[in-house]
Protein backbone atom coordinates (compact mmCIF):
# COMPACT_ATOMS: atom_id res chain seq x y z
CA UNK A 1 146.19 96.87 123.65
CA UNK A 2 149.00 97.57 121.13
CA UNK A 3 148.64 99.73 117.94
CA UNK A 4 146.69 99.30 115.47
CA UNK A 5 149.07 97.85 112.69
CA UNK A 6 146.37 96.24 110.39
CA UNK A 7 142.99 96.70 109.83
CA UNK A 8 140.25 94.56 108.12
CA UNK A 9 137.59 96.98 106.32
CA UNK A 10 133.79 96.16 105.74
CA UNK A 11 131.35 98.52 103.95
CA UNK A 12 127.52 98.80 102.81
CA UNK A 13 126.35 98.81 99.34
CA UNK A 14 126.24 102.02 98.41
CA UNK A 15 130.13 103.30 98.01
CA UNK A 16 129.52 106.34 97.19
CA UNK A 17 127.90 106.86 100.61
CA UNK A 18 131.26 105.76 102.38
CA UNK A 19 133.63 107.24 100.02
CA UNK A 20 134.70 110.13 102.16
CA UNK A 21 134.49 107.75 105.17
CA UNK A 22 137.10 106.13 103.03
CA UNK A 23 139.58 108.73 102.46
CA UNK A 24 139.48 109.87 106.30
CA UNK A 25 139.81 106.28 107.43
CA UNK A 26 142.96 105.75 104.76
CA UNK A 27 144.30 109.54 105.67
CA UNK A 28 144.37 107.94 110.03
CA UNK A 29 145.93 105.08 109.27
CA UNK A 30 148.38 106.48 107.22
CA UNK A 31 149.14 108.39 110.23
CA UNK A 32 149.46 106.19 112.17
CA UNK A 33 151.56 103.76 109.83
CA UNK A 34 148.62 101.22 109.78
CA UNK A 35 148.29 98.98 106.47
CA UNK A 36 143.89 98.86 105.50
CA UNK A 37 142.73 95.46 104.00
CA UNK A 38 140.69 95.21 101.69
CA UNK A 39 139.05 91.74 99.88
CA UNK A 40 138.27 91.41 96.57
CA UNK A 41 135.05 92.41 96.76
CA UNK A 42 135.79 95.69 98.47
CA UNK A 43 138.64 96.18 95.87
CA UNK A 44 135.99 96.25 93.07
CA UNK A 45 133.25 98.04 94.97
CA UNK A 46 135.13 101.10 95.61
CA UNK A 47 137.75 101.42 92.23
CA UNK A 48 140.71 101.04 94.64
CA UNK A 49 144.26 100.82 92.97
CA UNK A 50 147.35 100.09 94.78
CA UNK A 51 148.54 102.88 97.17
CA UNK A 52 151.20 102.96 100.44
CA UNK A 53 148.66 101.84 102.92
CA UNK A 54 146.47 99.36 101.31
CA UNK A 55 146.45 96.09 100.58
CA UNK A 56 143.80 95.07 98.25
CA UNK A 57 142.09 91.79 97.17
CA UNK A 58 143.23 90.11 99.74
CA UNK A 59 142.06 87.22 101.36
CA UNK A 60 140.35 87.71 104.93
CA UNK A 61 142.94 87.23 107.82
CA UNK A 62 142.36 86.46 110.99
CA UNK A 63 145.78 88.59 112.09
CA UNK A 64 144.43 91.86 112.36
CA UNK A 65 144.27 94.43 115.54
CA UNK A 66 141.37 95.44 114.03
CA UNK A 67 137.74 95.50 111.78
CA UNK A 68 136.68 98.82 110.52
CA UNK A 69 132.60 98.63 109.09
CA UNK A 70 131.24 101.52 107.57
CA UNK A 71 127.80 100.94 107.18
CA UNK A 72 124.52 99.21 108.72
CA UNK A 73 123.39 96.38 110.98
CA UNK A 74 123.95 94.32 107.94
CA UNK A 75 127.29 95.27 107.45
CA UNK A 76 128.42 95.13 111.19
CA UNK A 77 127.14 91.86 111.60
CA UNK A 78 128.92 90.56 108.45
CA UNK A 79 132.08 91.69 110.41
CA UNK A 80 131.39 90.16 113.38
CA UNK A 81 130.57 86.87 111.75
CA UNK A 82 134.14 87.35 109.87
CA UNK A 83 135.60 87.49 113.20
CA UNK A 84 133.41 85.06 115.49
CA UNK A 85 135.36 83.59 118.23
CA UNK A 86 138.73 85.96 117.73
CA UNK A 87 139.69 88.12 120.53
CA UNK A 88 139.02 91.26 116.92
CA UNK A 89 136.99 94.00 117.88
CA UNK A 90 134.14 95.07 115.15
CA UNK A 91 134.37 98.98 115.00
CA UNK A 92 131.67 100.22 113.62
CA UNK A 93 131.06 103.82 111.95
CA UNK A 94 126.50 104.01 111.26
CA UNK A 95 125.69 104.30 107.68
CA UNK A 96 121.94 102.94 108.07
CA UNK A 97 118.73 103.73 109.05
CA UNK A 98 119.83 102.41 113.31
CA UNK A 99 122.60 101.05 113.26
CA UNK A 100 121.75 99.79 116.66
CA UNK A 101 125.25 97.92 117.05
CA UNK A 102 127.01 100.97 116.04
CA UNK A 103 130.29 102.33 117.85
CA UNK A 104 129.77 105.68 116.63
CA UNK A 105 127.01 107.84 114.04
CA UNK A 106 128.51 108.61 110.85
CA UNK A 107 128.99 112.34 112.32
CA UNK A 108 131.26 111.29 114.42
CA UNK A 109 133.03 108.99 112.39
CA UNK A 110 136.62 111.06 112.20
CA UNK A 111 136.64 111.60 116.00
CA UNK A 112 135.81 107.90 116.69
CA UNK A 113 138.21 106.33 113.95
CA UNK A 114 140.97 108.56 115.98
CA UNK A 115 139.92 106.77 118.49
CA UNK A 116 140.20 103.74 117.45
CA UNK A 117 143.60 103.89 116.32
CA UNK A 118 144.44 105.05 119.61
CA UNK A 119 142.95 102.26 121.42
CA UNK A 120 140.12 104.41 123.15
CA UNK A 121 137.11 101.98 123.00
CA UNK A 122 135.60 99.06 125.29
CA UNK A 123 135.21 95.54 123.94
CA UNK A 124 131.88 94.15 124.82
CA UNK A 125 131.71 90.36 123.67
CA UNK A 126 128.26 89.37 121.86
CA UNK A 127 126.96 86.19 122.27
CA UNK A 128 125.62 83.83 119.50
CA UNK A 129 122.74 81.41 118.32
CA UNK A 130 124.42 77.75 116.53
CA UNK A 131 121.85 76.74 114.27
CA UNK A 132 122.33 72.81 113.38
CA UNK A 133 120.14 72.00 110.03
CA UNK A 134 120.13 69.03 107.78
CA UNK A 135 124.31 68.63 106.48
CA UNK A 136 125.27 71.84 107.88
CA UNK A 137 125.58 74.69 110.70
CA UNK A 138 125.57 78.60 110.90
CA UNK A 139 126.37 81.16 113.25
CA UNK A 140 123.96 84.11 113.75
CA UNK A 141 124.82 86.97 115.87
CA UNK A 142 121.35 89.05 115.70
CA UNK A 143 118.66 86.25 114.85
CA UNK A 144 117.41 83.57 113.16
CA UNK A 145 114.17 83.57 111.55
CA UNK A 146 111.87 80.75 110.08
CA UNK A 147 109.20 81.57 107.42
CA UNK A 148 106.68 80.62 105.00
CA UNK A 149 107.26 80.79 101.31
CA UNK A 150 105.76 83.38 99.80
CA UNK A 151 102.88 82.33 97.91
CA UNK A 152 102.45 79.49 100.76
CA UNK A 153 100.22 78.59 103.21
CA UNK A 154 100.86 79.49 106.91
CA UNK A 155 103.89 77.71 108.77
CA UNK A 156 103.20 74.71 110.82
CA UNK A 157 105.88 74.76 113.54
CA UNK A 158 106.69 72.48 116.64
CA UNK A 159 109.12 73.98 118.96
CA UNK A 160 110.62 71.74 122.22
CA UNK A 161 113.22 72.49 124.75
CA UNK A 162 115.52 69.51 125.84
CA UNK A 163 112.50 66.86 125.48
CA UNK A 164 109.81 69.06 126.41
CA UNK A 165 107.45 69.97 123.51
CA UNK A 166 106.10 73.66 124.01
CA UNK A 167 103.47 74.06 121.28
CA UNK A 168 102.77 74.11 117.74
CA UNK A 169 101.99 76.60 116.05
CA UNK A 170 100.12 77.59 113.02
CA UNK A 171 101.97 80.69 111.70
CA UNK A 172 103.93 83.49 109.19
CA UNK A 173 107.08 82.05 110.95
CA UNK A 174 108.92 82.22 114.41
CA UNK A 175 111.92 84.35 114.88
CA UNK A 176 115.01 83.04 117.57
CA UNK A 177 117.23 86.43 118.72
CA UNK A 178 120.36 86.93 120.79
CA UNK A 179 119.95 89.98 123.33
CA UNK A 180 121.95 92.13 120.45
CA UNK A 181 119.41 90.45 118.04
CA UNK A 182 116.34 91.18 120.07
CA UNK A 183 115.74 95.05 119.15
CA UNK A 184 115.07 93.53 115.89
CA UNK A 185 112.46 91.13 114.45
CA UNK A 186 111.84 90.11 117.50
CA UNK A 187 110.77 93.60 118.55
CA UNK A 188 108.90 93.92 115.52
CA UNK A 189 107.14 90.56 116.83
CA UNK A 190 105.88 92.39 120.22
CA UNK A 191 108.97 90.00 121.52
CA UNK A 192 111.12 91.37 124.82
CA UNK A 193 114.05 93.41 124.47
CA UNK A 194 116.77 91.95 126.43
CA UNK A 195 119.44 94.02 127.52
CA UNK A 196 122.99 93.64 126.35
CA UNK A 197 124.45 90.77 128.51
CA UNK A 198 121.62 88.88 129.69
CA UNK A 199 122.35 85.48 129.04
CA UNK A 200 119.90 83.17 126.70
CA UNK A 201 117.88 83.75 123.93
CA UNK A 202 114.64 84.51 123.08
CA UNK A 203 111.62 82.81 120.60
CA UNK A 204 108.77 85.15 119.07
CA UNK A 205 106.00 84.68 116.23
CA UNK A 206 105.30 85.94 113.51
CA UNK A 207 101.53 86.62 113.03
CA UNK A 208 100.47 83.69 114.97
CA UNK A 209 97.16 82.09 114.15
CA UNK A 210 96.64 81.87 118.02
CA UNK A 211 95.84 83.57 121.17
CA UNK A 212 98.05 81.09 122.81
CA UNK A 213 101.50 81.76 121.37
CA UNK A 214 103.44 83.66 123.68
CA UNK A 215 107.52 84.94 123.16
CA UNK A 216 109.35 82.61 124.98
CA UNK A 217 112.91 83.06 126.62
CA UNK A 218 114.89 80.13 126.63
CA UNK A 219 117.92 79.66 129.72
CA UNK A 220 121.31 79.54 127.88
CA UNK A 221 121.90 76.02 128.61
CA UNK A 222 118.96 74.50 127.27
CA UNK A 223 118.82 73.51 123.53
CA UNK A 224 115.62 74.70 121.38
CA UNK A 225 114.18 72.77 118.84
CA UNK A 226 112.25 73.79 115.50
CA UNK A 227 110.38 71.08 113.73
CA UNK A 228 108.37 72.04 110.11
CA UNK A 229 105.00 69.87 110.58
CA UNK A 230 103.70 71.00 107.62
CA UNK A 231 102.55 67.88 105.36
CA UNK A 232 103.33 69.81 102.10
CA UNK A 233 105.01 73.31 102.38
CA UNK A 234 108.81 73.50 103.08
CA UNK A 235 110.05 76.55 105.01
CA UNK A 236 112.80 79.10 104.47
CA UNK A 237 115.30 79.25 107.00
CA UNK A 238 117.18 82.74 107.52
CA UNK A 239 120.15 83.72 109.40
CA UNK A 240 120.98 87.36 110.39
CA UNK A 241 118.54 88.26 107.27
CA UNK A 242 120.69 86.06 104.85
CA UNK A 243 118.58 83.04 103.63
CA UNK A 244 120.19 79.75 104.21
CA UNK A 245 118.63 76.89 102.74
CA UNK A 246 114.75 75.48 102.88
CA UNK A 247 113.27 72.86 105.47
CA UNK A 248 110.94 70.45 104.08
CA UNK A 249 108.21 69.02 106.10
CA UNK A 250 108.82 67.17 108.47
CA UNK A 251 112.95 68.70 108.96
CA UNK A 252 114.20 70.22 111.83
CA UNK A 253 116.40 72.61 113.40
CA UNK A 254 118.22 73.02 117.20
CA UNK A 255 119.38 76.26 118.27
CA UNK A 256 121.73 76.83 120.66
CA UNK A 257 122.74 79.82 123.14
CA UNK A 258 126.92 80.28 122.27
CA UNK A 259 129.07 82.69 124.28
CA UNK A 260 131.47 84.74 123.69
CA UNK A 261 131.04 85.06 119.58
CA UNK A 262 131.63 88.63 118.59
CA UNK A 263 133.53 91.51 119.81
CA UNK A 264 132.15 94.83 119.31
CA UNK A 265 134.15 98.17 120.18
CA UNK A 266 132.39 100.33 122.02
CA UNK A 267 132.85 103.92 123.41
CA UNK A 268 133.83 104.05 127.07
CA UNK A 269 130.59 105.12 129.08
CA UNK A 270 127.70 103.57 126.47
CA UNK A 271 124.90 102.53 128.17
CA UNK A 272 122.51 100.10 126.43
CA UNK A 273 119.25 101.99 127.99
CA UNK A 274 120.20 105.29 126.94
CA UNK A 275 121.02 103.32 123.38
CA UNK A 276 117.66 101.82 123.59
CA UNK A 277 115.97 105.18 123.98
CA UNK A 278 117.98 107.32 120.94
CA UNK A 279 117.58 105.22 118.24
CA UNK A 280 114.10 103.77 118.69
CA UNK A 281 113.07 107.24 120.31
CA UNK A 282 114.46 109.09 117.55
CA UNK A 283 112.14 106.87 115.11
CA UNK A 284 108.98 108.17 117.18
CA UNK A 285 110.21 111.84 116.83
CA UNK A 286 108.03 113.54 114.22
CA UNK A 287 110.18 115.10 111.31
């Protein structure tokens, strides 16, 4: 890999959280001669004026060696979406609760940006779910959820693979998660984790009104499709959290399984088990 020349930066909410992240991450990269970019929105978030180093308001390029994110899942998979199906790797520095997709904890964060700027981190490509809805398509890297309104009655969802109708059920909502994706929601769901490069994706409910409804893995090359039944109450469609857009009865939506979407940096030697067991372990740990 050749030096980092340019870098892309992505952060939370909260600035005043990453504000020393900031100045560490701007103090490296000086360093190492590296130009930070940030857009518009990241200009005004953080009060940045013009300074050797930085290049602010500008729009998001795709010619970058780099994406820094300082912050949560939300943040990291904002990034990764930015950079879906680009050979740029998503380094990530934890500023949420998990931060399961996280390169390093915000502890670590100076030893790990060093790091990165010295090309010391795996890549390890993420797959993606294509969502096809009425006049348009999104890309989630963690999951895709369908729900009732609030205020609603419960969902009334068909789901099929290829032809083959599954079930219907009467519901809160079904959730469809990429292995990455499947630690979340879906684990919430009582849904199986699947481990980081399993291929496929997998279906779970939320609050079923059934014994019946089971999670579901579907095989990568097999389409899934979502079909409101409802005769009155629309749905809202979400993807990675973000809503999208409502179905109304009788709409549908296919998923599909999509390789190779995201590049995450990783620390040589992580091991998605011993992942697994520190950050939902460390949940269980009493204070």
């Amino acid at each position: 890999m050749s030096p980092v020349r340019a870098a892309t930066v992505f952060t939370h909410r909260r600035p005043a959280e990453t504000a020393r992240a900031l100045e560490v991450l701007l103090e490296i990269a000086r360093g190492s001669g590296a130009v930070l970019r940030f857009d518009p929105a990241e200009t005004r978030k953080h009060g940045l004026v013009s300074a050797p180093g930085l290049e602010l308001d500008a729009v998001l390029s795709r010619d970058v060696d780099i994406c820094f994110a300082l912050g949560g899942d939300g943040t990291i998979l904002r990034a990764l979406r930015a950079y879906a199906g680009t050979d740029v790797p998503v380094f990530a520095v934890n500023f949420g609760e998990i931060g399961f997709l996280a390169t390093v904890d915000r502890e670590h964060g100076r030893d790990g940006v060093m790091r990165a700027f010295v090309n010391e981190y795996e890549v390890l490509s993420l797959p993606g779910i294509v969502i096809t809805g009425p006049g348009d398509e999104w890309l989630a890297i963690n999951d895709v959820s369908i729900h009732r309104q609030p205020g609603n009655r419960v969902a009334d969802l068909q789901y099929a693979v290829g032809a083959d109708e599954i079930g219907r059920v009467r519901c809160d909502g079904l959730v469809v998660a990429t292995p990455a994706g499947s630690t979340g929601y879906n684990l919430a769901n009582g849904g199986p984790v699947m481990a980081w490069g399993v291929e496929g994706f997998v279906v779970s409910f939320i609050a079923p009104h059934s014994l019946t409804a089971r999670a579901l893995v579907v095989a990568p090359a097999d389409m899934l499709t979502v079909r409101n039944c409802s005769d009155e109450e629309p749905v809202d469609l979400a993807v990675d959290g973000r809503p999208v857009c409502a179905l109304a009865p009788g709409e549908r939506v296919t998923a599909r399984f999509a390789d190779g979407q995201g590049s995450l940096a990783q620390i040589a030697g992580t091991n998605f088990y011993e992942r697994l067991r520190e950050k939902f372990g460390r949940l269980a740990t009493p204070p």
